[in-house]
Protein backbone atom coordinates (compact mmCIF):
# COMPACT_ATOMS: atom_id res chain seq x y z
CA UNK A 1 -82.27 46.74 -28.66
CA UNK A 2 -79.10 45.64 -30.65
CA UNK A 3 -78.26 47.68 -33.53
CA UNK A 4 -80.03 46.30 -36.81
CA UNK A 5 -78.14 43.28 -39.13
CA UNK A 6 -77.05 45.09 -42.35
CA UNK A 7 -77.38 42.08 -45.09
CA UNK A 8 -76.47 42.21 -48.88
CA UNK A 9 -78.56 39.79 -49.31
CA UNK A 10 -82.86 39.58 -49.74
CA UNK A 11 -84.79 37.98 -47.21
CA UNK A 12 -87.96 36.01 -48.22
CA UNK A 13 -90.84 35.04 -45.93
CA UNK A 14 -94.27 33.75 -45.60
CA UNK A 15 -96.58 36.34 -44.68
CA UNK A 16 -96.80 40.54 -44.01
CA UNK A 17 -96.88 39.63 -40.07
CA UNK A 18 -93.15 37.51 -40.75
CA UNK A 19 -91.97 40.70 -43.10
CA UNK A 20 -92.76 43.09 -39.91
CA UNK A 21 -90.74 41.13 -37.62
CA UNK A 22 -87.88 40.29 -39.54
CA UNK A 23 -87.49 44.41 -40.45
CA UNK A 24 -87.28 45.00 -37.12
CA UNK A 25 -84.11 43.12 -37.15
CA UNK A 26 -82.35 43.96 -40.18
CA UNK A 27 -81.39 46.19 -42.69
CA UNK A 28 -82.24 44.48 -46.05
CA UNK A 29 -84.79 44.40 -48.48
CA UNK A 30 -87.78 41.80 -46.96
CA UNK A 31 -90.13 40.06 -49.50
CA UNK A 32 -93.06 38.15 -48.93
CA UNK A 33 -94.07 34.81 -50.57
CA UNK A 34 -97.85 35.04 -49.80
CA UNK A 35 -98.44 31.88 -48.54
CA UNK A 36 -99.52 29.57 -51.01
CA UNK A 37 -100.10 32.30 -53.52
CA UNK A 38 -96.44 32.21 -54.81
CA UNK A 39 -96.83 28.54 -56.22
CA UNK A 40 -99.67 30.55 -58.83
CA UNK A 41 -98.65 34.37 -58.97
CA UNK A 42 -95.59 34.15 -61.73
CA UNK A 43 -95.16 38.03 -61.91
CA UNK A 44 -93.90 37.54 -58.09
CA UNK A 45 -92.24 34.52 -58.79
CA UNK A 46 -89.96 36.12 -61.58
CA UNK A 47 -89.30 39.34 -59.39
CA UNK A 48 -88.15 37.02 -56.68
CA UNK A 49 -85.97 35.94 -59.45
CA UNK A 50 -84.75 39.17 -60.55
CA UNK A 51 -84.06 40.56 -57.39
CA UNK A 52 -81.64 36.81 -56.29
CA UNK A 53 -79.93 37.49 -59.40
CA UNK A 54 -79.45 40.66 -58.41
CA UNK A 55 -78.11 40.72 -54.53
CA UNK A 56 -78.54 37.16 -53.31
CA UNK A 57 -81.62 35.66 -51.22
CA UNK A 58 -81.96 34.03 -48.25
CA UNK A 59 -85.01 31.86 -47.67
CA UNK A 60 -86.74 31.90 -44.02
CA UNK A 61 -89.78 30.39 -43.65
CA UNK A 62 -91.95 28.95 -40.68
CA UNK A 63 -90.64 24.99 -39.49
CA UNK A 64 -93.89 23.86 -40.13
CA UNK A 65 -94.79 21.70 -42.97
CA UNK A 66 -96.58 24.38 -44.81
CA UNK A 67 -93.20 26.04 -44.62
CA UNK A 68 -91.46 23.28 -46.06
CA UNK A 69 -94.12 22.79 -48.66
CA UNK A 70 -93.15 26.66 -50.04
CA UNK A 71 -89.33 26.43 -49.51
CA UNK A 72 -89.02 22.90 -51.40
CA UNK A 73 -90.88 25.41 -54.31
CA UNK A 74 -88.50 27.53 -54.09
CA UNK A 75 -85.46 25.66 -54.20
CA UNK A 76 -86.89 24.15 -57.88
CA UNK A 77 -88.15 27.72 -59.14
CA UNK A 78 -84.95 29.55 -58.34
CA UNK A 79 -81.01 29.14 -58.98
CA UNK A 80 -79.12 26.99 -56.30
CA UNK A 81 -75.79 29.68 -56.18
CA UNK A 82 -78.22 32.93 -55.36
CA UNK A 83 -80.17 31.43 -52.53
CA UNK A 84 -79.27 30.61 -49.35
CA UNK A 85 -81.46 28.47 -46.56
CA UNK A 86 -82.18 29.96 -43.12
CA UNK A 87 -83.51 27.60 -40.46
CA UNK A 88 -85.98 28.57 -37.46
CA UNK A 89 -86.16 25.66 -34.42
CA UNK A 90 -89.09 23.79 -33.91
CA UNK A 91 -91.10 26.25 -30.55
CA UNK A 92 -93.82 25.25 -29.27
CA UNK A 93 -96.43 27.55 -28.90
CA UNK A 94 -98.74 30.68 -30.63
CA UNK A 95 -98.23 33.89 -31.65
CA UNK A 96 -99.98 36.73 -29.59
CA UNK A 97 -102.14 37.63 -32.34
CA UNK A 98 -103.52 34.03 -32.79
CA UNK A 99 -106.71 33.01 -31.01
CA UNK A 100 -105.26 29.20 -31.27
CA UNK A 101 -102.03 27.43 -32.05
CA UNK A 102 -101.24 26.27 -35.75
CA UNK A 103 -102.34 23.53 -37.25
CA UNK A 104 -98.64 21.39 -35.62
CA UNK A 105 -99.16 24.14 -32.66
CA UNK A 106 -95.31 25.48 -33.62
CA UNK A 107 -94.36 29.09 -33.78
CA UNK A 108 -93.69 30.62 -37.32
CA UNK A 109 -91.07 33.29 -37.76
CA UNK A 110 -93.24 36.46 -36.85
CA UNK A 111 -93.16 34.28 -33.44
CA UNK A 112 -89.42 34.66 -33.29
CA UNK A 113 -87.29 35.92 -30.36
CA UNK A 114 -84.73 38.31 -32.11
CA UNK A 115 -81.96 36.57 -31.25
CA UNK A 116 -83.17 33.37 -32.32
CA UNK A 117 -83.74 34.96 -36.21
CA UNK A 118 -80.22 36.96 -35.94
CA UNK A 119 -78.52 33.18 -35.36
CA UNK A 120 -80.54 31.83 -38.22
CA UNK A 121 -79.79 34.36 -40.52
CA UNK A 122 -76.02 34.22 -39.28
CA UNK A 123 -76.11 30.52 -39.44
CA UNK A 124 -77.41 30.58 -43.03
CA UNK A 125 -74.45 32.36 -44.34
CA UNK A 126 -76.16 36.15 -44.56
CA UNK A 127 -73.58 38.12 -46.20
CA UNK A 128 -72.60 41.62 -43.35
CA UNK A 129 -71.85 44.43 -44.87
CA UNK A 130 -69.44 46.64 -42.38
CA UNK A 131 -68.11 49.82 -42.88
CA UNK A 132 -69.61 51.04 -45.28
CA UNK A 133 -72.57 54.12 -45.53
CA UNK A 134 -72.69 53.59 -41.45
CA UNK A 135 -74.61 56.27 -41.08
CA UNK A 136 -76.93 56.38 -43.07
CA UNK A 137 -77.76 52.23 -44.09
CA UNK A 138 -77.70 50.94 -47.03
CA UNK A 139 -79.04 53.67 -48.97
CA UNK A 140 -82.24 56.26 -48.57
CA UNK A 141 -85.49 53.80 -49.72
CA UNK A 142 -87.93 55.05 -52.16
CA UNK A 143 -91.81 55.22 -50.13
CA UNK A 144 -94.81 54.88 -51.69
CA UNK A 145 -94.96 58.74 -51.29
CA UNK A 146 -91.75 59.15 -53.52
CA UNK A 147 -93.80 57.16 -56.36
CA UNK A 148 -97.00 59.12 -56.55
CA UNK A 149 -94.71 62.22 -56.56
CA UNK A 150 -92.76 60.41 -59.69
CA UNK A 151 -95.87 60.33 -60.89
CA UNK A 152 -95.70 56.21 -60.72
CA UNK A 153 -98.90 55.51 -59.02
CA UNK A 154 -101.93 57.29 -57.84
CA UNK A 155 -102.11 59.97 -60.75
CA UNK A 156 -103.49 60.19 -63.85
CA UNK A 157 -101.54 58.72 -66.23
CA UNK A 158 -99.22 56.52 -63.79
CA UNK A 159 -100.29 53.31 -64.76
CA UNK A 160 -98.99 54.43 -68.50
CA UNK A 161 -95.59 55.89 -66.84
CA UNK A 162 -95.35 52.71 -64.85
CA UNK A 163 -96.09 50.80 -67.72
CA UNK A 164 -93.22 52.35 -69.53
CA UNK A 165 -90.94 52.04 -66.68
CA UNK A 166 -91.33 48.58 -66.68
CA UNK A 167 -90.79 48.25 -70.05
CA UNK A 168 -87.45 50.00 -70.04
CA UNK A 169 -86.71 47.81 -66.76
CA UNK A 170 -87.97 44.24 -68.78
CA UNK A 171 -90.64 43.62 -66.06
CA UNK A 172 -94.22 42.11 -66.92
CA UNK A 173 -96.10 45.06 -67.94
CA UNK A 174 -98.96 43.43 -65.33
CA UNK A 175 -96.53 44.31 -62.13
CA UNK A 176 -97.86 46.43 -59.50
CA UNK A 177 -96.80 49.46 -58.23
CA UNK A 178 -95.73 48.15 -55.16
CA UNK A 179 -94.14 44.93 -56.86
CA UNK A 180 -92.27 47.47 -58.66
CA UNK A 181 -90.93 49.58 -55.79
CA UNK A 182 -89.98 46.33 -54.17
CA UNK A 183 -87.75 45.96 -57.18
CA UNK A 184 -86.14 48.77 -57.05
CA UNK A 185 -85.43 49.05 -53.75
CA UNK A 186 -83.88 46.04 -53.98
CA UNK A 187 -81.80 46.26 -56.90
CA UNK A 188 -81.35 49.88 -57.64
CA UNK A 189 -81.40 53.95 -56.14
CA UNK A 190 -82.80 56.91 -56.29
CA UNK A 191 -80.38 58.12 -58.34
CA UNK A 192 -80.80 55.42 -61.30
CA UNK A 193 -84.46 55.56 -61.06
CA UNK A 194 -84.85 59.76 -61.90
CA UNK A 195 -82.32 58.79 -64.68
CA UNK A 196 -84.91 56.22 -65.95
CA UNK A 197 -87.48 58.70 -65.22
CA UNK A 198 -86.25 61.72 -67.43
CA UNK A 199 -85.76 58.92 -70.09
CA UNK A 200 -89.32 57.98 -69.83
């Protein structure tokens, strides 16, 4: 297996099943739109927002017209100079996890060959970083683990801690805990976020 795409900028896709293939590829921050959901849930709407204001975001979603239906969303709910457009071809076919082809019987991005999603991504404009941390990635993420031992989620009193995180962040105060360490593993470190922390 090639070594993994390191991208400055946020990928967004569909569905969980797209966000596990595409991390097998790169090394970037992978978001989810939800399907449909994304054209009614605002809180993930505005932290799509934050986070293409932030490092950039590149839009990959299935050729189908479902797909085209959430990216033509997208392009009106978010600025034109922080997104960028990445392209799958039209494959015919299912995914192994599918009883029965989609509804136009055209594989979606989780259906992907690798290479076909590294030339998309490439071909969209994905910004390389070289060089740099080599060793190590981008940077060490935050797990879900490293929040409950913040004392950000699964504790008594997190939801207050979290609440005042947010706060200090200007988040909706209604953001979940894993919207939130989305966020900042998108935007910010470890380091920032135990600064925030003894703040708090």
């Amino acid at each position: 297996m090639s070594e993994k795409l390191r991208i400055r900028e946020a990928i967004l896709v569909e569905g969980r099943y797209d966000v596990n293939t595409v991390r097998q590829l790169v090394d970037t921050v992978v978001l989810e739109t939800g399907g449909f959901r994304i054209f009614n849930d605002y809180d993930r709407l505005q932290l799509i927002r934050r986070i293409a204001s932030a490092r950039g975001l590149i839009i990959l979603t299935d050729s189908d017209g479902a797909g085209f239906v959430i990216r033509n969303y997208l392009k009106g709910a978010l600025q034109k100079e922080q997104v960028k457009q990445a392209y799958i071809p039209d494959i015919s076919g299912k995914e192994a996890r599918k009883r029965k082809n989609s509804k136009e019987g055209k594989l979606g991005v989780e259906g992907m060959r690798p290479d076909v999603l590294r030339k998309a991504l490439l071909d969209a404009g994905a910004t390389i970083l070289d060089g740099e941390k080599k060793d190590s990635g981008l940077k060490t993420w935050i797990s879900k683990a490293d929040f409950v031992s913040y004392g950000l989620s699964g504790g008594q009193g997190s939801a207050e801690r979290r609440k005042k995180l947010l706060n200090q962040l200007a988040l909706p105060e209604h953001m979940t805990a894993n919207a939130l360490l989305e966020y900042i593993n998108a935007v910010s470190d470890r380091e920032t976020l135990e600064s925030l922390l003894k703040n708090l």
